[in-house]
C-alpha atoms as a PDB file:
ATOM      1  CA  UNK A   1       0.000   0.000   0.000  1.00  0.00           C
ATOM      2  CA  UNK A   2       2.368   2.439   0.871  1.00  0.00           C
ATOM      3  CA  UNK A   3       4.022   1.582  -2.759  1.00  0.00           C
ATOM      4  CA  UNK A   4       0.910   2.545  -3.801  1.00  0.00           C
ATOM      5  CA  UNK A   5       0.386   6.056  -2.426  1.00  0.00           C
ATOM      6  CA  UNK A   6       4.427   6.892  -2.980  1.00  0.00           C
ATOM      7  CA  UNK A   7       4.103   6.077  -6.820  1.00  0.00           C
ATOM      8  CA  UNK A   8       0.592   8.247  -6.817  1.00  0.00           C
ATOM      9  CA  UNK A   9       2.284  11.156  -5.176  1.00  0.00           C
ATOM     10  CA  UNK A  10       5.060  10.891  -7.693  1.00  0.00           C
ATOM     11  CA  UNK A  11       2.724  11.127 -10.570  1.00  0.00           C
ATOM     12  CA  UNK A  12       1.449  14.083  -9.016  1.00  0.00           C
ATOM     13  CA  UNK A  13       4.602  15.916  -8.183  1.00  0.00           C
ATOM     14  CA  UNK A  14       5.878  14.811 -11.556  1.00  0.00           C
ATOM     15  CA  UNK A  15       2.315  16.826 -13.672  1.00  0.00           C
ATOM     16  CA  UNK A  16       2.558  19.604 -11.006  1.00  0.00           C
ATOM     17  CA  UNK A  17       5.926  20.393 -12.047  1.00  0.00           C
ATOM     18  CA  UNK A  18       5.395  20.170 -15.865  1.00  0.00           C
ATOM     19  CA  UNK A  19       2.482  22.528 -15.011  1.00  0.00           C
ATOM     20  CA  UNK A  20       4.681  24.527 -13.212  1.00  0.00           C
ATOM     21  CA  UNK A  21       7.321  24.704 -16.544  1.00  0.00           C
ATOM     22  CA  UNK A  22       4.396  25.731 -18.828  1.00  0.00           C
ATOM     23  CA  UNK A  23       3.242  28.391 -16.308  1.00  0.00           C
ATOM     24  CA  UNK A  24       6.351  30.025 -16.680  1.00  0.00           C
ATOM     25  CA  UNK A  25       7.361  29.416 -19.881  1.00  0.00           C
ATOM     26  CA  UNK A  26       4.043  30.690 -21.196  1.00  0.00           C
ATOM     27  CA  UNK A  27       3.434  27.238 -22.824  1.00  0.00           C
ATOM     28  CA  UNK A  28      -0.033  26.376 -23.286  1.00  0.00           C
ATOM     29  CA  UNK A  29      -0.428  22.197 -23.901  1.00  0.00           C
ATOM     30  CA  UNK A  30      -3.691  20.279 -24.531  1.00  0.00           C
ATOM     31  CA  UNK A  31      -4.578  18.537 -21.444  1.00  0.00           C
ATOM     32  CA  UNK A  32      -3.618  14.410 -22.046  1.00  0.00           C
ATOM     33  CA  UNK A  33      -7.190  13.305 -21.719  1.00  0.00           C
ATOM     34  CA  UNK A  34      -7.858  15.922 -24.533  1.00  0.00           C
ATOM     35  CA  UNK A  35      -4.667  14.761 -26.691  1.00  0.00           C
ATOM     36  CA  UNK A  36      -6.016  10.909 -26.571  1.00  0.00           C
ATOM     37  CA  UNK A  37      -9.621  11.804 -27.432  1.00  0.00           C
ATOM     38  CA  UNK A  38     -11.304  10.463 -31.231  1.00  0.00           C
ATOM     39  CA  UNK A  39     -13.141  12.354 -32.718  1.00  0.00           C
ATOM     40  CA  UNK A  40     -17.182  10.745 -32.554  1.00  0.00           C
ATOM     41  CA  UNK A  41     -17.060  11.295 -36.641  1.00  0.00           C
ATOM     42  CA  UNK A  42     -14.434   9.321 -36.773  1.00  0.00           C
ATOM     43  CA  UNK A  43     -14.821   7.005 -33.932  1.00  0.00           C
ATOM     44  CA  UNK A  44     -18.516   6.302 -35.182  1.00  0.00           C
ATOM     45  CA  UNK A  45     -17.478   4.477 -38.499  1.00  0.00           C
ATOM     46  CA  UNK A  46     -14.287   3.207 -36.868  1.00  0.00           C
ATOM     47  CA  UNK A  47     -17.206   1.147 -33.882  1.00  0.00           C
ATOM     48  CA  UNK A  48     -19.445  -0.003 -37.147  1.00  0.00           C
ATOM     49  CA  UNK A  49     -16.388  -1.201 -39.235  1.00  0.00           C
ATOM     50  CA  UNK A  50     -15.947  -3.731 -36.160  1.00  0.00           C
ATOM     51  CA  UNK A  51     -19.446  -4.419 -35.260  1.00  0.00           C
ATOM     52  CA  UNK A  52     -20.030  -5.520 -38.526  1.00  0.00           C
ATOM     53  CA  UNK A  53     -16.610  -7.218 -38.559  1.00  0.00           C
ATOM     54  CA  UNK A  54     -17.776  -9.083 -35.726  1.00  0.00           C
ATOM     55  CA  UNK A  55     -20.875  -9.794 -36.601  1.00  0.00           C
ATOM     56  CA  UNK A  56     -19.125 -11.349 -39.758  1.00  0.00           C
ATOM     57  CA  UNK A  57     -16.929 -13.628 -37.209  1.00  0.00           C
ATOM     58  CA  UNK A  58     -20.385 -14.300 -35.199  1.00  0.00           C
ATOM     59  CA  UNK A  59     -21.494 -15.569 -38.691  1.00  0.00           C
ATOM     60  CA  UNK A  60     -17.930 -17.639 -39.437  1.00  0.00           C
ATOM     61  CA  UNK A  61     -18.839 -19.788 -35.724  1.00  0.00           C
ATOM     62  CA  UNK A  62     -22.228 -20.404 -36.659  1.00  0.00           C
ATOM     63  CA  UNK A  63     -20.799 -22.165 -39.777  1.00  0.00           C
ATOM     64  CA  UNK A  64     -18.726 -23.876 -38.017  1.00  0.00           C
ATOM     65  CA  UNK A  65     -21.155 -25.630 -35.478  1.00  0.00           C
ATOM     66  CA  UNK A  66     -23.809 -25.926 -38.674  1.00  0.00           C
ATOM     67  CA  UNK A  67     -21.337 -27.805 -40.708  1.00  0.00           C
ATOM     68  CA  UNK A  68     -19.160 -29.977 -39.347  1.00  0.00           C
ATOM     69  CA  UNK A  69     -17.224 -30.535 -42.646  1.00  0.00           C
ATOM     70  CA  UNK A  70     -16.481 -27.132 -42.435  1.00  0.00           C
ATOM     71  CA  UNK A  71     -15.638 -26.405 -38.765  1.00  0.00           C
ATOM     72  CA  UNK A  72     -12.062 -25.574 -39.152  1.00  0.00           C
ATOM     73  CA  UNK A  73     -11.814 -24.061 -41.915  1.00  0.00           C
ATOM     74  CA  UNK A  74     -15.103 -21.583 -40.259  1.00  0.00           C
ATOM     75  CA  UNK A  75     -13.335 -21.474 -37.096  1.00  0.00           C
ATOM     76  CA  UNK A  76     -10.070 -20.291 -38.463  1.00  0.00           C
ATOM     77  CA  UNK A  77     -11.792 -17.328 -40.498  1.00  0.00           C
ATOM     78  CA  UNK A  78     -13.943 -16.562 -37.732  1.00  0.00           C
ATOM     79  CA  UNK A  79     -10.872 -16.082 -35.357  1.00  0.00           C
ATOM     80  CA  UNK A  80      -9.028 -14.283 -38.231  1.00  0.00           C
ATOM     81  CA  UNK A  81     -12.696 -11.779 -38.465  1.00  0.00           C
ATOM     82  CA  UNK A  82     -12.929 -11.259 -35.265  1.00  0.00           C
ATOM     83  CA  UNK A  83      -9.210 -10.248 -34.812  1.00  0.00           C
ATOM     84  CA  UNK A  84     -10.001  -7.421 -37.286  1.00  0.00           C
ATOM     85  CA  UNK A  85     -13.515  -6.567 -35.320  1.00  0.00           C
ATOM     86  CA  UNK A  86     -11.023  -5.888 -32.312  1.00  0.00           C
ATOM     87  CA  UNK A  87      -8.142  -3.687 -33.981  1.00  0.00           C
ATOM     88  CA  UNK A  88     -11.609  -1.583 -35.156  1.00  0.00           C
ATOM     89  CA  UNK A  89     -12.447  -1.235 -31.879  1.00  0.00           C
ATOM     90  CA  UNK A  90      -9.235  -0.569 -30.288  1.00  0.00           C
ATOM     91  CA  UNK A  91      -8.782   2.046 -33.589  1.00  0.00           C
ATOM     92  CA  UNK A  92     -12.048   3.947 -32.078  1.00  0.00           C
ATOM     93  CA  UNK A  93     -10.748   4.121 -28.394  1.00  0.00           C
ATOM     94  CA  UNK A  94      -7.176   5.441 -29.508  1.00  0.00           C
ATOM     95  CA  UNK A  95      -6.331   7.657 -31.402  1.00  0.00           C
ATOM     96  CA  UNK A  96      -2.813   7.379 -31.845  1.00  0.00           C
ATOM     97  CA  UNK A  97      -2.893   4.078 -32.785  1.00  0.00           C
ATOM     98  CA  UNK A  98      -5.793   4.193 -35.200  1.00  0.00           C
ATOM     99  CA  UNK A  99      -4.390   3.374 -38.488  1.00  0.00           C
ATOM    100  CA  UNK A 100      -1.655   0.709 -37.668  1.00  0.00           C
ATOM    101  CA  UNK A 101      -4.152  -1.043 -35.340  1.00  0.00           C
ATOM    102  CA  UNK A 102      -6.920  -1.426 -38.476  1.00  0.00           C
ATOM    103  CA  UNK A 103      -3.628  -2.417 -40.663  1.00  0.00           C
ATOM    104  CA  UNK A 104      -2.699  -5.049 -38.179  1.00  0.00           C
ATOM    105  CA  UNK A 105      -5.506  -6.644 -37.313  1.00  0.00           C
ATOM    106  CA  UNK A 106      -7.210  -6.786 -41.079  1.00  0.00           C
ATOM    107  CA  UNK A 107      -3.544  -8.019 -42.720  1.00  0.00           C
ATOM    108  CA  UNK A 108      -4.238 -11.650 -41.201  1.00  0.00           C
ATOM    109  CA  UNK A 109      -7.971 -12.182 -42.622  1.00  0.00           C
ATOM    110  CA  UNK A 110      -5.957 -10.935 -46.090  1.00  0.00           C
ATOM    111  CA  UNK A 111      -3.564 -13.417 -45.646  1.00  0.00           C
ATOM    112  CA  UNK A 112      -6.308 -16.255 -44.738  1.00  0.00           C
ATOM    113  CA  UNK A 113      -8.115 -15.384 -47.974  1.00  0.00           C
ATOM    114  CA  UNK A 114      -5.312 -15.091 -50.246  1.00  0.00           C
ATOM    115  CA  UNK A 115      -3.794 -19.020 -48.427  1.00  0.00           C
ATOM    116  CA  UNK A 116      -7.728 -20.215 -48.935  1.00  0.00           C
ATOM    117  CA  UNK A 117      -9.401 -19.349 -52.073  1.00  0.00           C
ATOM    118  CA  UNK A 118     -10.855 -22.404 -52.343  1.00  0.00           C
ATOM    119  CA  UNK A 119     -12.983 -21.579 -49.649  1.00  0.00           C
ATOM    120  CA  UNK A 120     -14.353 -17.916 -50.250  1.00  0.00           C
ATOM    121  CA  UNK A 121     -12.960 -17.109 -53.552  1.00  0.00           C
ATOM    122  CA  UNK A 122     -12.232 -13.414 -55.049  1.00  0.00           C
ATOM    123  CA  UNK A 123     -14.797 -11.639 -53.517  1.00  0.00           C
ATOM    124  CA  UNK A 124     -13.830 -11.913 -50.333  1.00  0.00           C
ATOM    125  CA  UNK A 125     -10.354 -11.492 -50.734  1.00  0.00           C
ATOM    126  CA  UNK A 126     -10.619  -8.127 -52.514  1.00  0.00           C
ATOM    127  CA  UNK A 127     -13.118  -6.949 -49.637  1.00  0.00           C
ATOM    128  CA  UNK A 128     -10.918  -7.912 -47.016  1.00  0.00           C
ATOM    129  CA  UNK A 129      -8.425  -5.476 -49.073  1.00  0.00           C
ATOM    130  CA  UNK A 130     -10.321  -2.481 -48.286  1.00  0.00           C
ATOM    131  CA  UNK A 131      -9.438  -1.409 -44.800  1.00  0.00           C
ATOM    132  CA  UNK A 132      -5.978  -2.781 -44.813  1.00  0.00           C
ATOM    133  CA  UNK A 133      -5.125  -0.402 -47.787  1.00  0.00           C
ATOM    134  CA  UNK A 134      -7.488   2.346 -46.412  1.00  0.00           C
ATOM    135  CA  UNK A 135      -5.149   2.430 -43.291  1.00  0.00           C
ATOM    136  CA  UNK A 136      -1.723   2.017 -45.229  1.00  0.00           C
ATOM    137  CA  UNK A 137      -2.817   5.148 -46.939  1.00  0.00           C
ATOM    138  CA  UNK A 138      -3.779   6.856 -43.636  1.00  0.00           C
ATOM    139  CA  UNK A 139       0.009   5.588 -42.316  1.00  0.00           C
ATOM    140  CA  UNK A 140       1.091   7.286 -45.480  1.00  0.00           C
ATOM    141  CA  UNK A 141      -0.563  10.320 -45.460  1.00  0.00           C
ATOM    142  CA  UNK A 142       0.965  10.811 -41.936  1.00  0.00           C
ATOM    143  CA  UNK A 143       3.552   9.993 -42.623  1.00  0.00           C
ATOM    144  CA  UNK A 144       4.103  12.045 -45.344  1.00  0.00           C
ATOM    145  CA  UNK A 145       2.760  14.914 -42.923  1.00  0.00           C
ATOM    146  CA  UNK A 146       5.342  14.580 -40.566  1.00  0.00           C
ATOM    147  CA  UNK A 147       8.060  14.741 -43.101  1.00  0.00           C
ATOM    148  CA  UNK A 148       6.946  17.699 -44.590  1.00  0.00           C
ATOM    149  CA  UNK A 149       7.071  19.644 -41.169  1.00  0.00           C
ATOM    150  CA  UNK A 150      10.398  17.915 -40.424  1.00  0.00           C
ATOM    151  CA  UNK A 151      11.742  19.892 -43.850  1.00  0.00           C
ATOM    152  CA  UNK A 152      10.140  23.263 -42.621  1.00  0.00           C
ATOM    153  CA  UNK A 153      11.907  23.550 -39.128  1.00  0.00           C
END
């Protein structure tokens, strides 16, 4: 416990000095909680991307108990869907991490598509493209932006 309280009054110390700093600096900062915060128009589409993603993977078990012939193959897409449904939802909560989370979580459904196209076929594959290369071209785009101030300064 006292570890506890000793660590907590560190934090403290440690945000009343950088206010401190900025006080007399004349440095205004966002607050953290303000810095983290996505925006609802882009959090909203980011939390139906993986509802429907894991609806999808909902879909993929059902399959899999239906048909037993199937039940692996079903499982392993449905685990695959449903790892995408969670990089959505992690994408909505963070913002920082927004495009690299969708990247990394939709790359492995890709990869399941493009190592099984017996089993879903073209289709699928090219719509499992979409958010993958939506977020690569976010990651790029930022990228780019950050270069481009890097060259200014």
């Amino acid at each position: 416990m006292h570890m506890a309280i000793t660590g907590q009054m560190a934090a403290t110390r440690t945000v009343a000095v950088a206010e401190a700093r900025s006080r007399v600096l004349g440095i205004q900062r966002p607050s953290p909680l303000y810095a983290r915060q996505v925006k609802p128009k882009t959090r909203i589409p980011l939390a139906v991307a993986g509802l429907v993603y894991a609806l999808f993977a909902v879909g993929c078990f059902l399959l899999a108990v239906a048909h037993g012939y199937e039940r692996g193959v079903s499982i392993g897409e449905g685990s695959f869907v449903l790892l995408g449904a969670a990089s959505f939802f992690v994408a909505a909560s963070r913002s920082k991490w927004q495009a690299a989370a969708v990247a990394l979580g939709t790359l492995p459904l890709v990869g399941w598509f493009v190592a099984t196209p017996w089993n879903s076929g073209p289709p699928f594959l090219v719509a499992s493209l979409i958010a993958p290369c939506i977020a690569a071209m976010a990651l790029a785009r930022d990228s780019f932006g950050r270069t481009k101030r890097t060259k200014r300064a």
